[in-house]
PDB file of N, CA and C in Angstrom:
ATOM      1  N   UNK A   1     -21.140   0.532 120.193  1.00  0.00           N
ATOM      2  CA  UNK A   1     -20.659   1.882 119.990  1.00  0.00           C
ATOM      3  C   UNK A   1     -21.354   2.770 121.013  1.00  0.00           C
ATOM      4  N   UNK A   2     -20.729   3.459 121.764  1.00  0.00           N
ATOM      5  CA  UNK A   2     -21.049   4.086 122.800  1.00  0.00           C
ATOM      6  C   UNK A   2     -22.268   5.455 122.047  1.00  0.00           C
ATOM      7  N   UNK A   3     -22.249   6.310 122.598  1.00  0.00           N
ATOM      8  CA  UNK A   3     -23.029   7.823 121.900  1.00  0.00           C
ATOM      9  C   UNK A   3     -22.101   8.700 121.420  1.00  0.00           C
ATOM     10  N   UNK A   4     -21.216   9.032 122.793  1.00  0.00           N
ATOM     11  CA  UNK A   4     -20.049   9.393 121.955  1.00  0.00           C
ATOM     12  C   UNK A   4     -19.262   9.505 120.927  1.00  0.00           C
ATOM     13  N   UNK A   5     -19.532   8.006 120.654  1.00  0.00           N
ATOM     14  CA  UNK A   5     -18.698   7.596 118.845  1.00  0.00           C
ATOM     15  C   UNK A   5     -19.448   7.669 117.953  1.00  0.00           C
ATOM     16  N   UNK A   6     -20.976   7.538 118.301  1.00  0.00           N
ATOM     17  CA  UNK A   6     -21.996   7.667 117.705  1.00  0.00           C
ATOM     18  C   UNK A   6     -21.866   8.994 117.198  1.00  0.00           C
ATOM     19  N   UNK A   7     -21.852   9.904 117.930  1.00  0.00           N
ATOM     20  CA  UNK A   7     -22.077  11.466 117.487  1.00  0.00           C
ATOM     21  C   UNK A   7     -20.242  12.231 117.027  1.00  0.00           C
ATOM     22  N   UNK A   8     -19.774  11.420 116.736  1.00  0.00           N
ATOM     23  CA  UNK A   8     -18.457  11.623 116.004  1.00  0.00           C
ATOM     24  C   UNK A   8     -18.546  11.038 114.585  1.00  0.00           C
ATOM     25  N   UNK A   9     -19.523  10.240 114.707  1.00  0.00           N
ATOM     26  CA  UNK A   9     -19.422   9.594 113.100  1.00  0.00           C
ATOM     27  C   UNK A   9     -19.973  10.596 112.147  1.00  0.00           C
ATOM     28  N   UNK A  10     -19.170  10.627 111.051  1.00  0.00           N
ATOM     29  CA  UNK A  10     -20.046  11.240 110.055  1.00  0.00           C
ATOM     30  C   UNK A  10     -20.674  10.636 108.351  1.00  0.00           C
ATOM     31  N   UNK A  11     -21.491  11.917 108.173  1.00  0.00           N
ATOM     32  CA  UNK A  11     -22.307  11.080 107.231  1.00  0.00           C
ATOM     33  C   UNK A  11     -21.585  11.227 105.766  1.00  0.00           C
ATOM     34  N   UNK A  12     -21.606  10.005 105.349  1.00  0.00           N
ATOM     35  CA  UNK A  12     -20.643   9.938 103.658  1.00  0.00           C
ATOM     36  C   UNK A  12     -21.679   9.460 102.707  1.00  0.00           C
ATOM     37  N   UNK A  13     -21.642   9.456 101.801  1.00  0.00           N
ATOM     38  CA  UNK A  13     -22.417   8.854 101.060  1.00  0.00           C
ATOM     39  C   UNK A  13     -23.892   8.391 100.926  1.00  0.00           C
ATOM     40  N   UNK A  14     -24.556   8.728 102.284  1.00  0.00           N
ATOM     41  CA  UNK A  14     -25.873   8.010 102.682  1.00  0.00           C
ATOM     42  C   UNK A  14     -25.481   6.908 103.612  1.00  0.00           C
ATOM     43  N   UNK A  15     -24.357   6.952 103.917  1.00  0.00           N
ATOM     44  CA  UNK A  15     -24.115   5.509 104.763  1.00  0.00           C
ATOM     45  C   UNK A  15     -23.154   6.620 105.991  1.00  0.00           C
ATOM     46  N   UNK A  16     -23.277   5.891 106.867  1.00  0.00           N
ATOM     47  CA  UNK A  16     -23.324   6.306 108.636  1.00  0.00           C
ATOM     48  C   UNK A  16     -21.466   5.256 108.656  1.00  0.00           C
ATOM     49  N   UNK A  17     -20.261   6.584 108.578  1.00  0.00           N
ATOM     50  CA  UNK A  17     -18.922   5.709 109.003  1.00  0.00           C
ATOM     51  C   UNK A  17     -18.414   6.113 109.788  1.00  0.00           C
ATOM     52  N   UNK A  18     -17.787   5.672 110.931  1.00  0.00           N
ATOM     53  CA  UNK A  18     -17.530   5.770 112.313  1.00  0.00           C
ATOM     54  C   UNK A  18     -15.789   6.049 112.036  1.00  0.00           C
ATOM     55  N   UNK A  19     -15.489   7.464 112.692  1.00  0.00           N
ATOM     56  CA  UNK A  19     -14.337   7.874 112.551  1.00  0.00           C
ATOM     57  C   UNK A  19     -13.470   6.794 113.794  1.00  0.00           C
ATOM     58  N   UNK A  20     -13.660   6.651 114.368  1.00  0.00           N
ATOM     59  CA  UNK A  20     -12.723   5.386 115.358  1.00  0.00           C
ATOM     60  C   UNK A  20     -12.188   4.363 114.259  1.00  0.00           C
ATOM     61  N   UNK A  21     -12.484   4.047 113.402  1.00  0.00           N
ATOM     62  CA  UNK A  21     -11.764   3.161 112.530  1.00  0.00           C
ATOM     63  C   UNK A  21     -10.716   3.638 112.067  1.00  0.00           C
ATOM     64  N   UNK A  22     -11.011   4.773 111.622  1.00  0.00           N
ATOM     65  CA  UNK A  22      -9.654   5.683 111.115  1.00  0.00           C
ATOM     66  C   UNK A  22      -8.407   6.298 112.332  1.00  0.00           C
ATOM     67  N   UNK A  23      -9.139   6.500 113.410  1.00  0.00           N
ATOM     68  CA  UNK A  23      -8.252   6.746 114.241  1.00  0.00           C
ATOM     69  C   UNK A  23      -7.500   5.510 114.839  1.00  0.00           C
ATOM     70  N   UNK A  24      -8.101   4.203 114.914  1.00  0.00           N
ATOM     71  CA  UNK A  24      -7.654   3.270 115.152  1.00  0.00           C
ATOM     72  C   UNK A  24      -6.191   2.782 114.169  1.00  0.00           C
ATOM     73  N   UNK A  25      -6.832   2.941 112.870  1.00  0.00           N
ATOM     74  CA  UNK A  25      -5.922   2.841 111.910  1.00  0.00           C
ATOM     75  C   UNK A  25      -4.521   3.187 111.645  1.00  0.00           C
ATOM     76  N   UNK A  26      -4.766   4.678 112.598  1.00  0.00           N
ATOM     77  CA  UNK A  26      -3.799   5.232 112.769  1.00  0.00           C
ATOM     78  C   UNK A  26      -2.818   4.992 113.643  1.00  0.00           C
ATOM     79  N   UNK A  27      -3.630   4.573 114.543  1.00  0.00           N
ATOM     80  CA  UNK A  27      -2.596   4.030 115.665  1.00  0.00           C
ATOM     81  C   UNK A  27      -1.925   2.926 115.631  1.00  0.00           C
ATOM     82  N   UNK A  28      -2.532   1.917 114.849  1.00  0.00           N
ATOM     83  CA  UNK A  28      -1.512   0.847 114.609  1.00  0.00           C
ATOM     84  C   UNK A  28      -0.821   0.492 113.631  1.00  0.00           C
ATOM     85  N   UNK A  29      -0.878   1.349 112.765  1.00  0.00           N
ATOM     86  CA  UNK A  29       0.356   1.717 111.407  1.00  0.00           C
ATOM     87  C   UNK A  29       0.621   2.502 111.559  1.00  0.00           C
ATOM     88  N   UNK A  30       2.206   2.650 111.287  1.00  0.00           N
ATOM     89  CA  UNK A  30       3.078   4.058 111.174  1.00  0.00           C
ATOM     90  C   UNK A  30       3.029   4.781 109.729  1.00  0.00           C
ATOM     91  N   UNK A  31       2.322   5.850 110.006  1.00  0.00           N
ATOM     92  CA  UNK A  31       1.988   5.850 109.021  1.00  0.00           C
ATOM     93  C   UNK A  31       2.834   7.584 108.311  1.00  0.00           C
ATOM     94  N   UNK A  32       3.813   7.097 109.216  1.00  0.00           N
ATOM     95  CA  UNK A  32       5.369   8.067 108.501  1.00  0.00           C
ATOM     96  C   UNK A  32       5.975   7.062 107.506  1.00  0.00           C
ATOM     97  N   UNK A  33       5.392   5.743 107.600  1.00  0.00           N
ATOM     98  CA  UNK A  33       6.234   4.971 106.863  1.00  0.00           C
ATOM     99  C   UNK A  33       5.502   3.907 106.074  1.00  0.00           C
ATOM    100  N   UNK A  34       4.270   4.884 105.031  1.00  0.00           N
ATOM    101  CA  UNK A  34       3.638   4.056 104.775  1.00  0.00           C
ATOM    102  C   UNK A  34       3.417   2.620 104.034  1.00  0.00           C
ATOM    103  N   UNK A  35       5.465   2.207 103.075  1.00  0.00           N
ATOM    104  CA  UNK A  35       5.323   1.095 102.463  1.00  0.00           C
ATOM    105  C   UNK A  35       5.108  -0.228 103.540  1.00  0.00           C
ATOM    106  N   UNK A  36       6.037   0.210 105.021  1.00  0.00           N
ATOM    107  CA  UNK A  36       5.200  -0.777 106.042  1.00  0.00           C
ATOM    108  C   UNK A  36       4.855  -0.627 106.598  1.00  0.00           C
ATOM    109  N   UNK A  37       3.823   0.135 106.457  1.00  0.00           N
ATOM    110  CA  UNK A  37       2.131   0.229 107.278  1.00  0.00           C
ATOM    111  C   UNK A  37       0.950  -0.809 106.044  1.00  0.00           C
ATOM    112  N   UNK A  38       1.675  -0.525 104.880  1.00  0.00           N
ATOM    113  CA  UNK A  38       1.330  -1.155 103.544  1.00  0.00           C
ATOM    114  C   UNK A  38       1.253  -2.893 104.051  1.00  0.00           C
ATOM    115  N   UNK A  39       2.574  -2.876 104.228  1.00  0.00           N
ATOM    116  CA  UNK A  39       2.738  -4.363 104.167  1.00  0.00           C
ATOM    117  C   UNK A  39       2.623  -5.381 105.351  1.00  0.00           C
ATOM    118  N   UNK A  40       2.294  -4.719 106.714  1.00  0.00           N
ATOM    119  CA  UNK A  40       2.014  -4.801 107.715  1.00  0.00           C
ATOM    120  C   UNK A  40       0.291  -5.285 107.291  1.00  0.00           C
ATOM    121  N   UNK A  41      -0.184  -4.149 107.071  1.00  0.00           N
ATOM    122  CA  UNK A  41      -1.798  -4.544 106.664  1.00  0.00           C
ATOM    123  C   UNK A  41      -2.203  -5.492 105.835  1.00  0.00           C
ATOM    124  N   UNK A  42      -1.203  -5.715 104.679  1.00  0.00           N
ATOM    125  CA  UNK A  42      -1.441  -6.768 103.606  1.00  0.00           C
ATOM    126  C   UNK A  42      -1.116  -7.915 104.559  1.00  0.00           C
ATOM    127  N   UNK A  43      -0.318  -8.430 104.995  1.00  0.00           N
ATOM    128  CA  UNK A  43       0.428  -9.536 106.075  1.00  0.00           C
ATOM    129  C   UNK A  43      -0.867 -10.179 106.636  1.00  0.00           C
ATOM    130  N   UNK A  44      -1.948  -9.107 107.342  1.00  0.00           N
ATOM    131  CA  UNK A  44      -2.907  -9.273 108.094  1.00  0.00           C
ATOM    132  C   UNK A  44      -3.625  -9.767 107.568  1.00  0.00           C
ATOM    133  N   UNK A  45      -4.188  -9.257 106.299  1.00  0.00           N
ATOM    134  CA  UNK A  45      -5.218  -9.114 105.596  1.00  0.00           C
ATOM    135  C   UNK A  45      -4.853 -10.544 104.613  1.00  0.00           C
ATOM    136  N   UNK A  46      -3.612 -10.789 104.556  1.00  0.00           N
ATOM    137  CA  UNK A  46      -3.653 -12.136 103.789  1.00  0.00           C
ATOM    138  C   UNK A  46      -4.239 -13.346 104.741  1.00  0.00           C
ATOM    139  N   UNK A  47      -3.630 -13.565 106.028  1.00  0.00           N
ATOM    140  CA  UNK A  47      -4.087 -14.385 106.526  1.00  0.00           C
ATOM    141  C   UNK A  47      -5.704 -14.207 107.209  1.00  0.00           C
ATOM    142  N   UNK A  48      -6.088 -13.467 107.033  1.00  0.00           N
ATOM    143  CA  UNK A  48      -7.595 -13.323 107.344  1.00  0.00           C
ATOM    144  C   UNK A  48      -8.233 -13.727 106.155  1.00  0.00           C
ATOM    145  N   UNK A  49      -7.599 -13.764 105.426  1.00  0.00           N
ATOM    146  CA  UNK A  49      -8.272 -14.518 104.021  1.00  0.00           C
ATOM    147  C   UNK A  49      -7.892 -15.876 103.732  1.00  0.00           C
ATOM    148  N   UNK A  50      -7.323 -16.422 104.142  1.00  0.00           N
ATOM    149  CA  UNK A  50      -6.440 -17.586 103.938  1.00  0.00           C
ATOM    150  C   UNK A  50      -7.312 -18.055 105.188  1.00  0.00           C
ATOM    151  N   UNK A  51      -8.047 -17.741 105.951  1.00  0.00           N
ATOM    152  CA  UNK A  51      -8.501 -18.592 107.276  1.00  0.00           C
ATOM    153  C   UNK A  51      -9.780 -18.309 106.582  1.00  0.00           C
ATOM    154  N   UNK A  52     -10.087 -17.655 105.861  1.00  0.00           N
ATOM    155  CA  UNK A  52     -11.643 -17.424 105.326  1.00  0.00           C
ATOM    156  C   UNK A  52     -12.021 -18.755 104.308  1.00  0.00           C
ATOM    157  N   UNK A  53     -10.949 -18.791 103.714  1.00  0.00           N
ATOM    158  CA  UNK A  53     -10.541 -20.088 102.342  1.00  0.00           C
ATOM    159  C   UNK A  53     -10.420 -21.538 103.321  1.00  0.00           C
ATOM    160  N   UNK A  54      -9.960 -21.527 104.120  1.00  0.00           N
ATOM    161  CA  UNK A  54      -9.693 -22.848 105.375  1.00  0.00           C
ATOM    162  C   UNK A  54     -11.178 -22.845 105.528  1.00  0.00           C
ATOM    163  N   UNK A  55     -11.863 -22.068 106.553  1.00  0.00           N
ATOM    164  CA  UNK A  55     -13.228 -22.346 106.755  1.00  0.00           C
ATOM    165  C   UNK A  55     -14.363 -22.569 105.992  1.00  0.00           C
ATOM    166  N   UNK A  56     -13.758 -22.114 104.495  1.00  0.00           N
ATOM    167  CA  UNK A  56     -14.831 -22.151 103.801  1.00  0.00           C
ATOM    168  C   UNK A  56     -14.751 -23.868 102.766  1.00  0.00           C
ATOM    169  N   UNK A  57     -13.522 -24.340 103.057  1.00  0.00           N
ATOM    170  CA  UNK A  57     -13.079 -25.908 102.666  1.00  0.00           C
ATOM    171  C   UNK A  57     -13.528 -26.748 103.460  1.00  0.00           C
ATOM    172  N   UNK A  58     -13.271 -26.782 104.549  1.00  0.00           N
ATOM    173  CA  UNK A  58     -14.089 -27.346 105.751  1.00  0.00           C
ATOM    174  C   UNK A  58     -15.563 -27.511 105.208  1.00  0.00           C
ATOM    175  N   UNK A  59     -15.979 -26.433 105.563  1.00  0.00           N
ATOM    176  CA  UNK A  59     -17.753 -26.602 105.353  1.00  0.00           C
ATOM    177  C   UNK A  59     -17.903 -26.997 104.246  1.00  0.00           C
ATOM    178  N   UNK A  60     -17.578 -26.738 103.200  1.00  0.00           N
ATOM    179  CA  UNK A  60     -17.740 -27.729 101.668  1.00  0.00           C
ATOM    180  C   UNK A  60     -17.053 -28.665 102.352  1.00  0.00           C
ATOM    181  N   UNK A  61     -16.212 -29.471 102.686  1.00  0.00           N
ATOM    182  CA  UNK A  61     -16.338 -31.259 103.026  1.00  0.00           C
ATOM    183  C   UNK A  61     -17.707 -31.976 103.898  1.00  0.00           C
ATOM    184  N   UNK A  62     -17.748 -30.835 104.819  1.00  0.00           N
ATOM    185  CA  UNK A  62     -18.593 -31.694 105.715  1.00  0.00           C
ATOM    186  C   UNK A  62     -20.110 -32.076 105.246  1.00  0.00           C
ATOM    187  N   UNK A  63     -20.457 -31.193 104.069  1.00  0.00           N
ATOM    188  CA  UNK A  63     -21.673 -31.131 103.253  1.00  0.00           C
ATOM    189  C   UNK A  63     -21.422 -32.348 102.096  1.00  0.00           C
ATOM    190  N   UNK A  64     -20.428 -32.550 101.762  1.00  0.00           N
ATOM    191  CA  UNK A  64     -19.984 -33.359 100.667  1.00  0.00           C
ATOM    192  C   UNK A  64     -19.998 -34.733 101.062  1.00  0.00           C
ATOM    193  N   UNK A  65     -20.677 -35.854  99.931  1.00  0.00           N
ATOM    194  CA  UNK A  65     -20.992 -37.467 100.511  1.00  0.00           C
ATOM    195  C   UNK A  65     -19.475 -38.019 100.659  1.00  0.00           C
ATOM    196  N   UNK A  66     -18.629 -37.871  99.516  1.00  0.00           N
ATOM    197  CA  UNK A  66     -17.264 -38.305 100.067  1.00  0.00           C
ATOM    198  C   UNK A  66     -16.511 -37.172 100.511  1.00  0.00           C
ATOM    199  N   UNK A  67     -15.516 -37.556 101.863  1.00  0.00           N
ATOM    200  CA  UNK A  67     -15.011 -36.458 102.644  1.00  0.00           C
ATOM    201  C   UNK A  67     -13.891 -35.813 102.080  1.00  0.00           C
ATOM    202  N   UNK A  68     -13.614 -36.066 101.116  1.00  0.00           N
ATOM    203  CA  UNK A  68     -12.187 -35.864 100.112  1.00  0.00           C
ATOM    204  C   UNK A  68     -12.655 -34.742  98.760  1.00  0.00           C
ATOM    205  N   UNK A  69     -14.293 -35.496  98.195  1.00  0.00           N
ATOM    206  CA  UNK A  69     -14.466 -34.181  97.070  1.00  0.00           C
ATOM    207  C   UNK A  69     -14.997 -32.795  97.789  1.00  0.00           C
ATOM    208  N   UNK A  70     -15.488 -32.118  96.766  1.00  0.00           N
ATOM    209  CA  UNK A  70     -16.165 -30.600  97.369  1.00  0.00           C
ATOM    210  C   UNK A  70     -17.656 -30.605  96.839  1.00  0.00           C
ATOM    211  N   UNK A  71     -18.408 -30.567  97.633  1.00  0.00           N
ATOM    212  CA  UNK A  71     -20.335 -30.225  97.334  1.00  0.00           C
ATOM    213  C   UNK A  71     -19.888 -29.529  96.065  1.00  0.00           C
ATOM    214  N   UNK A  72     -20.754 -29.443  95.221  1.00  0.00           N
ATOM    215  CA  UNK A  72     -21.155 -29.494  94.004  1.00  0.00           C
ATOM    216  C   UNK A  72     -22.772 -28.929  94.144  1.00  0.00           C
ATOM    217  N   UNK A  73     -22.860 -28.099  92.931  1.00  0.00           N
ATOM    218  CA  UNK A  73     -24.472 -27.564  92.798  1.00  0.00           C
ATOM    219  C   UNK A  73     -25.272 -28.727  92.047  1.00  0.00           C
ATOM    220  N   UNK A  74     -26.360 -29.170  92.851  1.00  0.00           N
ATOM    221  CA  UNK A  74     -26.490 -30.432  91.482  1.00  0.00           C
ATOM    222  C   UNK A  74     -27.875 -29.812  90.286  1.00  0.00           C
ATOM    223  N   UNK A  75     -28.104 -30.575  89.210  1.00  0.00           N
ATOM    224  CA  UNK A  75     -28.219 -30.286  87.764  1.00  0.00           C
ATOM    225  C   UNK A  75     -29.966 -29.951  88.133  1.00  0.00           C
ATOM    226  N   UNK A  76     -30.341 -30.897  88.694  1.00  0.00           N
ATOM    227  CA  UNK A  76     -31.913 -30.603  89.188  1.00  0.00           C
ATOM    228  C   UNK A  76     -32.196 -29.198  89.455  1.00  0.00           C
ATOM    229  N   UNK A  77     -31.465 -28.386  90.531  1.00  0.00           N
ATOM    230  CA  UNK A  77     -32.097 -27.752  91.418  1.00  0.00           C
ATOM    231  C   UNK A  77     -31.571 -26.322  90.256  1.00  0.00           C
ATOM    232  N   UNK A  78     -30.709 -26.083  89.204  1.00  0.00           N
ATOM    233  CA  UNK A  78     -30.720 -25.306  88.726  1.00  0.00           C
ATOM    234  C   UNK A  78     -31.592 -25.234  87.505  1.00  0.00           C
ATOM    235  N   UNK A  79     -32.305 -26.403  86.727  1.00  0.00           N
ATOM    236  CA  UNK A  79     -33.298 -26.572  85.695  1.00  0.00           C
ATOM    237  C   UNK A  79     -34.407 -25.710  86.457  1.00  0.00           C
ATOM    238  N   UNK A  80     -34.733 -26.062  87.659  1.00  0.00           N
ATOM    239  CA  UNK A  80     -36.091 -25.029  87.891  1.00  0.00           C
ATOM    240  C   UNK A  80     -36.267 -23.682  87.929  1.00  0.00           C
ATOM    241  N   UNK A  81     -34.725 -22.904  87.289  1.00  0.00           N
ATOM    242  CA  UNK A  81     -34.936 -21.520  87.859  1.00  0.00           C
ATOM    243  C   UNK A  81     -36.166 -20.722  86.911  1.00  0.00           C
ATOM    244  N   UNK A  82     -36.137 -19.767  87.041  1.00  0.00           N
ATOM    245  CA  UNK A  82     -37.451 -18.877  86.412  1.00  0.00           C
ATOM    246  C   UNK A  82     -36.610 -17.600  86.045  1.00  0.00           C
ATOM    247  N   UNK A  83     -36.530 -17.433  84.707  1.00  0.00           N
ATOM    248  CA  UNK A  83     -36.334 -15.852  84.151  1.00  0.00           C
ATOM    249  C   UNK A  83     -37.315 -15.014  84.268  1.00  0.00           C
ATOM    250  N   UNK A  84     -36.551 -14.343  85.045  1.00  0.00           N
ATOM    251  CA  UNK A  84     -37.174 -12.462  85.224  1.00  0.00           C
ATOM    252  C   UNK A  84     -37.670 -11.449  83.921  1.00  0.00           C
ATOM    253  N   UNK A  85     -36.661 -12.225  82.528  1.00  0.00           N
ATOM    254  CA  UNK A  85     -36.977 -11.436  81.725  1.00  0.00           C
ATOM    255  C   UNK A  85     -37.544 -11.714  80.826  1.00  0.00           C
ATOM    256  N   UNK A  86     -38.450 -13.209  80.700  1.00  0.00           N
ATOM    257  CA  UNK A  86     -39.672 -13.802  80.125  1.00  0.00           C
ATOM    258  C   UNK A  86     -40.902 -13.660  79.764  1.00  0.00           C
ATOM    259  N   UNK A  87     -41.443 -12.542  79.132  1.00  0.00           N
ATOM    260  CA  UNK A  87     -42.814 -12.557  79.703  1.00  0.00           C
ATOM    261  C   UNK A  87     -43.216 -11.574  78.460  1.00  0.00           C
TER     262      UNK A  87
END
């Protein structure tokens, strides 16, 4: 982020949000027509999730002893936890 965009952002909540997102936003939805600017974004936003779910199957196989099931939490490593509210 340049300074420029830097000193365009403003402050919300305690958290620092950069108006270029919104202007960006704008520019690539029509947003005279917002049921498809709606569904344009959902379209996107599905398959960015659907590649999130792919990558995240992958890496559970490659961790997993047979290449077909999915890693599993095993029974050991959750008996040792420690309550916070014990005492």
């Amino acid at each position: 982020m340049s300074s420029a965009e830097a000193q365009r952002a403003y402050q919300r909540g305690g958290f620092m949000e950069p108006v270029a997102a919104q202007e960006q936003f704008s520019q690539q939805y029509d947003l005279a027509n917002p049921e498809k600017a709606m569904a344009s974004y959902q379209k996107i936003l599905h398959q960015h999730t659907m590649q999130q779910y792919e990558s995240a199957t992958k890496s559970s196989r490659r961790r997993s002893p047979n290449g077909n099931e999915l890693a599993s939490l095993s029974t050991e490593s959750s008996r040792g936890s420690v309550s916070s509210t014990g005492s």
